[in-house]
C-alpha atoms as a PDB file:
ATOM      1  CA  UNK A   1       0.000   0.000   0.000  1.00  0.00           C
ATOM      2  CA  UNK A   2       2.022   3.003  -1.457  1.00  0.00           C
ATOM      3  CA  UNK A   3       2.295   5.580   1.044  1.00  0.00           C
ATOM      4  CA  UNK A   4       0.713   4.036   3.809  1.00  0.00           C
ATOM      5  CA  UNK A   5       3.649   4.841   6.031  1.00  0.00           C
ATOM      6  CA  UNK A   6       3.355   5.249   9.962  1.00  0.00           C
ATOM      7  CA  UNK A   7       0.214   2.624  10.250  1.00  0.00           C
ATOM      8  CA  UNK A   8       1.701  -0.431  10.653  1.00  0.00           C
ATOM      9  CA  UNK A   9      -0.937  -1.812  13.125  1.00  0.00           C
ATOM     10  CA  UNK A  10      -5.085  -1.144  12.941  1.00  0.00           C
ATOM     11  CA  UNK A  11      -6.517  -2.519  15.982  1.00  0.00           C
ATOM     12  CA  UNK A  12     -10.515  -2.289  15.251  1.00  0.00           C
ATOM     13  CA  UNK A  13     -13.602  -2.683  18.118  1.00  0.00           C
ATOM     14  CA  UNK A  14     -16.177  -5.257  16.976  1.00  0.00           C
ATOM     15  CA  UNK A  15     -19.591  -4.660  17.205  1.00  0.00           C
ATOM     16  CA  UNK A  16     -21.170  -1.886  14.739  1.00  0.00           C
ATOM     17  CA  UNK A  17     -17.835  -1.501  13.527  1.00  0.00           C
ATOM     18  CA  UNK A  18     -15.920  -4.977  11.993  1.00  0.00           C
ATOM     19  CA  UNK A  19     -19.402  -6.811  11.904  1.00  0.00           C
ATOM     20  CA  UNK A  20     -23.268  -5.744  12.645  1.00  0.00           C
ATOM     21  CA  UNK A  21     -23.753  -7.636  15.499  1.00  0.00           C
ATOM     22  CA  UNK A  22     -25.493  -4.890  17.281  1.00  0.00           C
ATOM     23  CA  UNK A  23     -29.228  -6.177  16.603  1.00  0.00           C
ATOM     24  CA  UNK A  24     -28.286  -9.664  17.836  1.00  0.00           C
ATOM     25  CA  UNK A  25     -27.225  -8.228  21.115  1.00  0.00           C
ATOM     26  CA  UNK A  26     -29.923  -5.637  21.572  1.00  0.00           C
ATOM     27  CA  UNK A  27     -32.185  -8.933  20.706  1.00  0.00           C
ATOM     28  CA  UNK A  28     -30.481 -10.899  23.829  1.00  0.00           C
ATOM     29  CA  UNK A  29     -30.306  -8.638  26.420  1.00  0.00           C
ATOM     30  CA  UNK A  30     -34.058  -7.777  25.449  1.00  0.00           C
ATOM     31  CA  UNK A  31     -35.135 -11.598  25.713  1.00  0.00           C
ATOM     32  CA  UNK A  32     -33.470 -11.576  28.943  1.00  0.00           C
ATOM     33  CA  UNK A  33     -34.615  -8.424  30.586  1.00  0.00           C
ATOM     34  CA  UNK A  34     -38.146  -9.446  29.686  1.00  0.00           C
ATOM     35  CA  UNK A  35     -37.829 -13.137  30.514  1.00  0.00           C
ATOM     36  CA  UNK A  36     -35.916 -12.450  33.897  1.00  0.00           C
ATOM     37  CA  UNK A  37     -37.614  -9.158  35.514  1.00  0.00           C
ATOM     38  CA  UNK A  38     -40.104  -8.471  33.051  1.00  0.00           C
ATOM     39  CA  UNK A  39     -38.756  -5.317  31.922  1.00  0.00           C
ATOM     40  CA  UNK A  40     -39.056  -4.148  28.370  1.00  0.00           C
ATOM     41  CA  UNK A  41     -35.700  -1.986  27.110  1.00  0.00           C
ATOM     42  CA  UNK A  42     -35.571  -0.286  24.049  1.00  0.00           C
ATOM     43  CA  UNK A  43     -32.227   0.052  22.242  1.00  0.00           C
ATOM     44  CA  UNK A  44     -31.288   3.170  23.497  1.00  0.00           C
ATOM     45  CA  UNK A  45     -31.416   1.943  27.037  1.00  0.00           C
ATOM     46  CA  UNK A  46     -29.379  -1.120  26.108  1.00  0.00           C
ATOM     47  CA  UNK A  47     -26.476   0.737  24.604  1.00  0.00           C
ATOM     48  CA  UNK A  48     -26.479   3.110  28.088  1.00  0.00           C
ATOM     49  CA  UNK A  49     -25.506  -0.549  29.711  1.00  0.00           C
ATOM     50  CA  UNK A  50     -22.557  -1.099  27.693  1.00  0.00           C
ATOM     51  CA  UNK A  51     -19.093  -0.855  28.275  1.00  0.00           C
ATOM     52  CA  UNK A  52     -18.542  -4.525  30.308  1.00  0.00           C
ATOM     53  CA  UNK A  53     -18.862  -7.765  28.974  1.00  0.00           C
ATOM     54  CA  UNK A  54     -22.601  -9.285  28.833  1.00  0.00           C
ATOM     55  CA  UNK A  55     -22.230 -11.600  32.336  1.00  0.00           C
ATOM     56  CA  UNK A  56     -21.080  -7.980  33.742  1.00  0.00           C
ATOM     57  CA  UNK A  57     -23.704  -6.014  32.614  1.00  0.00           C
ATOM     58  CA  UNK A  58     -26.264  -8.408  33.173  1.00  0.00           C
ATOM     59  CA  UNK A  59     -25.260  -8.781  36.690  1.00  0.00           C
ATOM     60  CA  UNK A  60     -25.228  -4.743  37.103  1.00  0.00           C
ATOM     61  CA  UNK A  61     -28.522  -4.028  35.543  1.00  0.00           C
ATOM     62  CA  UNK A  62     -30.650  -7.197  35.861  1.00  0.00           C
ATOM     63  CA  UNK A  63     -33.069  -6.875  39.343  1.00  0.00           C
ATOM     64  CA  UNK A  64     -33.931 -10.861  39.484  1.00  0.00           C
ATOM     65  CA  UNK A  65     -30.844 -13.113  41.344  1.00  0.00           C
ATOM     66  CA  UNK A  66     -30.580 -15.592  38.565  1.00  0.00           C
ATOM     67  CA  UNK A  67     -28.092 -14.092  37.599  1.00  0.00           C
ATOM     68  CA  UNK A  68     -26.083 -17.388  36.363  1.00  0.00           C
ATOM     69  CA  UNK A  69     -29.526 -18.817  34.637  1.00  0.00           C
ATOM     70  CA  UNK A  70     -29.823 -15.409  32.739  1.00  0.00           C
ATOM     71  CA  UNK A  71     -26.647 -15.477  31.576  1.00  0.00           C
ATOM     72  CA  UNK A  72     -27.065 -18.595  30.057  1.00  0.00           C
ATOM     73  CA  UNK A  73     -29.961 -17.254  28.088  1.00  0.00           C
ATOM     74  CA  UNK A  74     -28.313 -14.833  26.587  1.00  0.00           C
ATOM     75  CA  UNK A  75     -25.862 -16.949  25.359  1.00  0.00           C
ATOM     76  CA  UNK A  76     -28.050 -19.239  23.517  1.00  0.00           C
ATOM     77  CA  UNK A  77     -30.378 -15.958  22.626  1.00  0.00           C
ATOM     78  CA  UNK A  78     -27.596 -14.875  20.792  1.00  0.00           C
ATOM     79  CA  UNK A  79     -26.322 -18.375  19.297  1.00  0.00           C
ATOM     80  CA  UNK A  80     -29.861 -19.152  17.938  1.00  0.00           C
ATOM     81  CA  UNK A  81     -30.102 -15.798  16.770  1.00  0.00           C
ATOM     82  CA  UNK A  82     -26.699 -14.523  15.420  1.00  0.00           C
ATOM     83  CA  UNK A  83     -27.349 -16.248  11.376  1.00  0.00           C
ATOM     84  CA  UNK A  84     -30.681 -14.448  11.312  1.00  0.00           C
ATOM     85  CA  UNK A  85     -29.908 -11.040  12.445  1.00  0.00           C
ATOM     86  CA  UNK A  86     -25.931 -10.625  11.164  1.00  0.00           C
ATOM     87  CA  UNK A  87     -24.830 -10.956   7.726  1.00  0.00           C
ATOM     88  CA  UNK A  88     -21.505 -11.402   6.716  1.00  0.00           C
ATOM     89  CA  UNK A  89     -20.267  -7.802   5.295  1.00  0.00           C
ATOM     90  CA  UNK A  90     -18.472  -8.699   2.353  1.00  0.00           C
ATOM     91  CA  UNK A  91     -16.983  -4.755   2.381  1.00  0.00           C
ATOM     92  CA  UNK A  92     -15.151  -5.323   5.561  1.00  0.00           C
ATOM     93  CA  UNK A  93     -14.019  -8.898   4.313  1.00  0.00           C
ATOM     94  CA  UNK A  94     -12.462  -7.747   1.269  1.00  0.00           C
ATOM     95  CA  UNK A  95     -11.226  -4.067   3.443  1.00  0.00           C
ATOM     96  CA  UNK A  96      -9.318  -7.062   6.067  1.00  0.00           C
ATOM     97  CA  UNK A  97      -7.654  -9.214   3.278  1.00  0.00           C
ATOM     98  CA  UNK A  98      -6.775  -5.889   1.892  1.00  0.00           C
ATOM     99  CA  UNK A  99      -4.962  -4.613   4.829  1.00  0.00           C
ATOM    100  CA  UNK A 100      -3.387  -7.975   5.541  1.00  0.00           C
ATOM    101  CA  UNK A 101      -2.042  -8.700   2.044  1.00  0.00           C
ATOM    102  CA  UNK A 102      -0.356  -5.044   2.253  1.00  0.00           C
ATOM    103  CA  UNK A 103       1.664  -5.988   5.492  1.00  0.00           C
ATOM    104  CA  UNK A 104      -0.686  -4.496   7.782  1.00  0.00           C
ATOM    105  CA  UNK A 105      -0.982  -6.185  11.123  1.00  0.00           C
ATOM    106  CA  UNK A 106      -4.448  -6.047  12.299  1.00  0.00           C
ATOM    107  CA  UNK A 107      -6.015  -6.514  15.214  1.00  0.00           C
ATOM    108  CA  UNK A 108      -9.512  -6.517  17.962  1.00  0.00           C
ATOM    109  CA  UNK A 109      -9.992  -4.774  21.003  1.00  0.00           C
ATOM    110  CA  UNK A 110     -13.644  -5.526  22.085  1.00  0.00           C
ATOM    111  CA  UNK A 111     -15.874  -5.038  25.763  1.00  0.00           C
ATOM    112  CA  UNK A 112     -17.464  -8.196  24.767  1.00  0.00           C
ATOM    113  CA  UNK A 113     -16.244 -11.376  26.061  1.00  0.00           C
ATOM    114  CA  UNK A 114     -14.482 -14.046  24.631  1.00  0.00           C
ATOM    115  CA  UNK A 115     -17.664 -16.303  24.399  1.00  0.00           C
ATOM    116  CA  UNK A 116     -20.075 -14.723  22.615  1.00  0.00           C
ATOM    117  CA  UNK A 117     -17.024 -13.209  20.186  1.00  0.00           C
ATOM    118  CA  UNK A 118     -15.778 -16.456  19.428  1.00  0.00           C
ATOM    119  CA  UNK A 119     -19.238 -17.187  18.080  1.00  0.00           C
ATOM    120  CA  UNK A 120     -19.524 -14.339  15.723  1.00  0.00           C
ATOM    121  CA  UNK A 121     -15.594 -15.051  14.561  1.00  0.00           C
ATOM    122  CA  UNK A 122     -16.993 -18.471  13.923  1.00  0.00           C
ATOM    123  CA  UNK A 123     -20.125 -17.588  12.163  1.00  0.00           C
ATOM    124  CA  UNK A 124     -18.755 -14.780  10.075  1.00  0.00           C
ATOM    125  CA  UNK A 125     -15.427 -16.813   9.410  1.00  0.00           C
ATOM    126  CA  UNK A 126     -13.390 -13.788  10.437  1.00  0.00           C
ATOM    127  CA  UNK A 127     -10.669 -15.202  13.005  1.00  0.00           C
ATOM    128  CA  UNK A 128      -8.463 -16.062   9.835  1.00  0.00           C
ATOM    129  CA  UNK A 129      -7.340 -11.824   9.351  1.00  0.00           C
ATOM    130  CA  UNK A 130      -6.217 -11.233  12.992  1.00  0.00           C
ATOM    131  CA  UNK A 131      -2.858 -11.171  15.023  1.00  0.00           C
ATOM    132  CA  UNK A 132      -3.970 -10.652  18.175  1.00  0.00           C
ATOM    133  CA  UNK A 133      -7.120 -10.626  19.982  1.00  0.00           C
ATOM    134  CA  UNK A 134      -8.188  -8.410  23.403  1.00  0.00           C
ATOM    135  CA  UNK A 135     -11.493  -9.082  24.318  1.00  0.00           C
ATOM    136  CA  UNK A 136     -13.546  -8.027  27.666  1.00  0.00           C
ATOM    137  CA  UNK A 137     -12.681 -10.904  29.545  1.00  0.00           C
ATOM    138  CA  UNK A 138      -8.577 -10.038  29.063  1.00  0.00           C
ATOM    139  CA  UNK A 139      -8.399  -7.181  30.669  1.00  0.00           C
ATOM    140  CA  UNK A 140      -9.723  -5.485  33.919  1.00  0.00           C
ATOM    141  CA  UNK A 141     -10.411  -1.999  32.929  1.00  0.00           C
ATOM    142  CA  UNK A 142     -12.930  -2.083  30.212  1.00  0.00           C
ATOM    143  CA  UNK A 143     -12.770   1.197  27.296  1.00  0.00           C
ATOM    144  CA  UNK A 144     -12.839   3.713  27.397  1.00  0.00           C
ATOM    145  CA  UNK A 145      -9.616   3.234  29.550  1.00  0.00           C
ATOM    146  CA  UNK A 146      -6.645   2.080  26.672  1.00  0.00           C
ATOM    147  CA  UNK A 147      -6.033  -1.371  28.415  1.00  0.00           C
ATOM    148  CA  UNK A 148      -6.881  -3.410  25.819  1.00  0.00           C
ATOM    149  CA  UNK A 149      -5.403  -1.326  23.148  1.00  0.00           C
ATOM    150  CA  UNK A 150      -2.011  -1.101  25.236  1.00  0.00           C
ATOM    151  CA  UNK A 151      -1.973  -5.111  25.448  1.00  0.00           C
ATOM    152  CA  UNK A 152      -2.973  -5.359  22.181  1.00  0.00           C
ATOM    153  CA  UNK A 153      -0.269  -3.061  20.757  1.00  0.00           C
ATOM    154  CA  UNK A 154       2.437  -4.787  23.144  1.00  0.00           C
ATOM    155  CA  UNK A 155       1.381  -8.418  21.864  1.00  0.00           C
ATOM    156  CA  UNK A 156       2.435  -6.834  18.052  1.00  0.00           C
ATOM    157  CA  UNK A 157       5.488  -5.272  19.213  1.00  0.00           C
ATOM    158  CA  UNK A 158       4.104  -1.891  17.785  1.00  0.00           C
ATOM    159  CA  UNK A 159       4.712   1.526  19.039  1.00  0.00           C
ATOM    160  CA  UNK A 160       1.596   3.677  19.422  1.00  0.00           C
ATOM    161  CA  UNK A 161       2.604   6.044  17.023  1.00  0.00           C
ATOM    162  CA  UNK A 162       2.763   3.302  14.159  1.00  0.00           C
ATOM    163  CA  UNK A 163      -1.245   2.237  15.449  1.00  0.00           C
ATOM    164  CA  UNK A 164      -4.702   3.167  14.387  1.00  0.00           C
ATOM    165  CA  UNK A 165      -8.002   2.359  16.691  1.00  0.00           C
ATOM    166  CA  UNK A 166     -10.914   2.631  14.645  1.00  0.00           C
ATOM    167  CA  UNK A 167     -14.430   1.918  16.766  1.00  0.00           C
ATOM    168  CA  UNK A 168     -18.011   3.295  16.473  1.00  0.00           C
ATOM    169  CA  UNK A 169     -18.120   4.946  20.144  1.00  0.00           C
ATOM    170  CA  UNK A 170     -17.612   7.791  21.869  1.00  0.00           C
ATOM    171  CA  UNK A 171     -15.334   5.439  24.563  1.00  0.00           C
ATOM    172  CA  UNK A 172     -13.629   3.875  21.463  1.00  0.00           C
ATOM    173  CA  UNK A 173     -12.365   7.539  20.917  1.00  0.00           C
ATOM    174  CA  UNK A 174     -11.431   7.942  24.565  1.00  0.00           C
ATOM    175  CA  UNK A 175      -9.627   4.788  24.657  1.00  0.00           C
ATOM    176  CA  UNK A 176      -7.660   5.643  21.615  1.00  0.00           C
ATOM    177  CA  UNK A 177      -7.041   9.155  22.270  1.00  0.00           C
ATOM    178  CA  UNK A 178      -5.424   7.718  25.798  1.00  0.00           C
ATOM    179  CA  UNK A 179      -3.659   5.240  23.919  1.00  0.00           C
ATOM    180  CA  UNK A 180      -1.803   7.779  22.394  1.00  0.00           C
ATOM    181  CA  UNK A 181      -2.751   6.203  18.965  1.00  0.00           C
ATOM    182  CA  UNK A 182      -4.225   7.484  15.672  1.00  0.00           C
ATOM    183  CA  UNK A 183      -7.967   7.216  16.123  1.00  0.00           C
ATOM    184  CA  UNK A 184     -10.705   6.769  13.432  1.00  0.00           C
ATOM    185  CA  UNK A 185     -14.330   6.496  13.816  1.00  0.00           C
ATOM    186  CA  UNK A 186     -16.324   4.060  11.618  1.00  0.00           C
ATOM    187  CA  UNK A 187     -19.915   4.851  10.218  1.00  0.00           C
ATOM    188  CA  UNK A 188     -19.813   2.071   7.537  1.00  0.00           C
ATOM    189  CA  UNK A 189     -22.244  -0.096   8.830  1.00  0.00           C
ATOM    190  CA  UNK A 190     -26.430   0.037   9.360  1.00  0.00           C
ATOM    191  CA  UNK A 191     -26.230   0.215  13.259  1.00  0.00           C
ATOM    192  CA  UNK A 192     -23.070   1.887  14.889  1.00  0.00           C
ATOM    193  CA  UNK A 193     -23.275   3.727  18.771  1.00  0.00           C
ATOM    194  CA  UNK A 194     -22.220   6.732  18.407  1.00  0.00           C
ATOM    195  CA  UNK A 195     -22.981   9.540  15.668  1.00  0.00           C
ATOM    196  CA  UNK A 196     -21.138  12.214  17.078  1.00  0.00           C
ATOM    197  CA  UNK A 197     -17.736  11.909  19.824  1.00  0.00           C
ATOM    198  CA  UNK A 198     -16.942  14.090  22.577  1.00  0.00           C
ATOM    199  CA  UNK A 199     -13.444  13.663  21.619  1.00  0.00           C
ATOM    200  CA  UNK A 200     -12.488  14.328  17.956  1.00  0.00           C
ATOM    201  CA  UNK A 201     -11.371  11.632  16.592  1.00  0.00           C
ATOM    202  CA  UNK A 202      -8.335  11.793  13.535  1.00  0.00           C
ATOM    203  CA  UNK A 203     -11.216  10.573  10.747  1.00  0.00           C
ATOM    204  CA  UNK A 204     -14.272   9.415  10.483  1.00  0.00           C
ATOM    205  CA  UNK A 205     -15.114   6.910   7.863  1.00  0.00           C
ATOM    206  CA  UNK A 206     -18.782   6.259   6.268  1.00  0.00           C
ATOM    207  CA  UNK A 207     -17.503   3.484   3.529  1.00  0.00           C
ATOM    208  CA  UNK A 208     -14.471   0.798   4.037  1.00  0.00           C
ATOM    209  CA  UNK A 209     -12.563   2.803   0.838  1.00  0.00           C
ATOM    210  CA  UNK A 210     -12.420   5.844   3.185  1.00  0.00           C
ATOM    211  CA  UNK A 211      -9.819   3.994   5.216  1.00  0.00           C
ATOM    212  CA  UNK A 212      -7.747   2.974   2.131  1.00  0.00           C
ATOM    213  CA  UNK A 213      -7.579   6.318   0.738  1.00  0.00           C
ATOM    214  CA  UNK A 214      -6.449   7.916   4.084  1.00  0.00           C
ATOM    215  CA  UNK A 215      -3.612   5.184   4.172  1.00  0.00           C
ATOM    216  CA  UNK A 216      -2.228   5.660   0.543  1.00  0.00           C
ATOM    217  CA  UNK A 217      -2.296   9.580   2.025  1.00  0.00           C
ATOM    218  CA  UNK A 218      -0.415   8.743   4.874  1.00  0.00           C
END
């Protein structure tokens, strides 16, 4: 990639930004919220509960003490659910084989945790394009502190400088911006978090070519 110069890592988030997995989740936590305490959330309320991984934030936010049981159901809520509410984004397939084939190491940091990510991987065959992967079970300070990013960038031996975090949130921002990395925000797929970012991120991309052409620019 001509020109593509200082990135030599992109470390991505997950959901709403490498694959639309944000209606499968909203879709679990939903089942279990109504199934558990009879409580119907809309989406909006949902994504105000993110930031730990699922057991976490069902624990925080669920009222009922089956907290184990409910768990479980969101597992398999999002199991049975994930081929008919995700498709596999051919633009961010091609974008990863892209990066990879130009010498780009690439990377996830997600809040999710390894369980339910391991399922999407599987489902969207995506595991085969990364060199290291962070998840919310890896680290104890969930974005936006940079944990994950820092033990992601230490696992590829890459100085912050040479790294890009690009995520869909306003804490993906944070967590870059403490990183000390370059930080992008990514509006290339139907459901992302955020649509504005308290802290200005270095780009914003609405299509995976975006991120190419501010490579060959670099």
């Amino acid at each position: 990639m001509k020109g593509s110069g200082a990135v030599k890592a992109i470390i991505f988030d997950f959901d709403g930004t490498l694959a639309n997995t944000l209606p499968v989740n909203f879709y679990g936590f939903q089942q279990v919220f109504k199934k558990f305490d009879n409580k119907e959330y809309t989406k909006e309320e949902i994504k105000e509960m993110f930031g730990p991984p699922e057991p976490e934030l069902i624990e925080q936010n669920l009222a009922s003490n089956e907290i184990e049981k409910a768990v479980e159901v969101y597992y398999q809520e999002y199991e049975a659910n994930h081929h008919r509410l995700v498709e596999k984004n051919e633009d961010i397939d091609n974008l990863l084989s892209s990066l990879k084939e130009h010498g780009i190491k690439l990377g996830v940091v997600t809040g999710k945790s390894r369980r339910s990510f391991e399922m999407s991987l599987d489902e969207l065959d995506m595991k085969k394009h990364f060199d290291v992967l962070i998840t919310g079970d890896d680290v104890r300070d969930a974005k936006p502190e940079p944990e994950g990013i820092n033990s992601a960038l230490s696992k590829l031996d890459i100085d912050p400088a040479n790294a890009m975090y690009i995520g869909d949130s306003d804490d993906d921002m944070k967590a870059g911006k403490k990183a000390n990395v370059h930080t992008a925000g990514a509006k290339w797929l139907p459901e992302y978090q955020s649509s504005e970012y308290s802290v200005k991120p270095d780009a914003v991309f609405t299509k995976t070519e975006d991120l190419i052409d501010y490579l060959e620019k670099k």
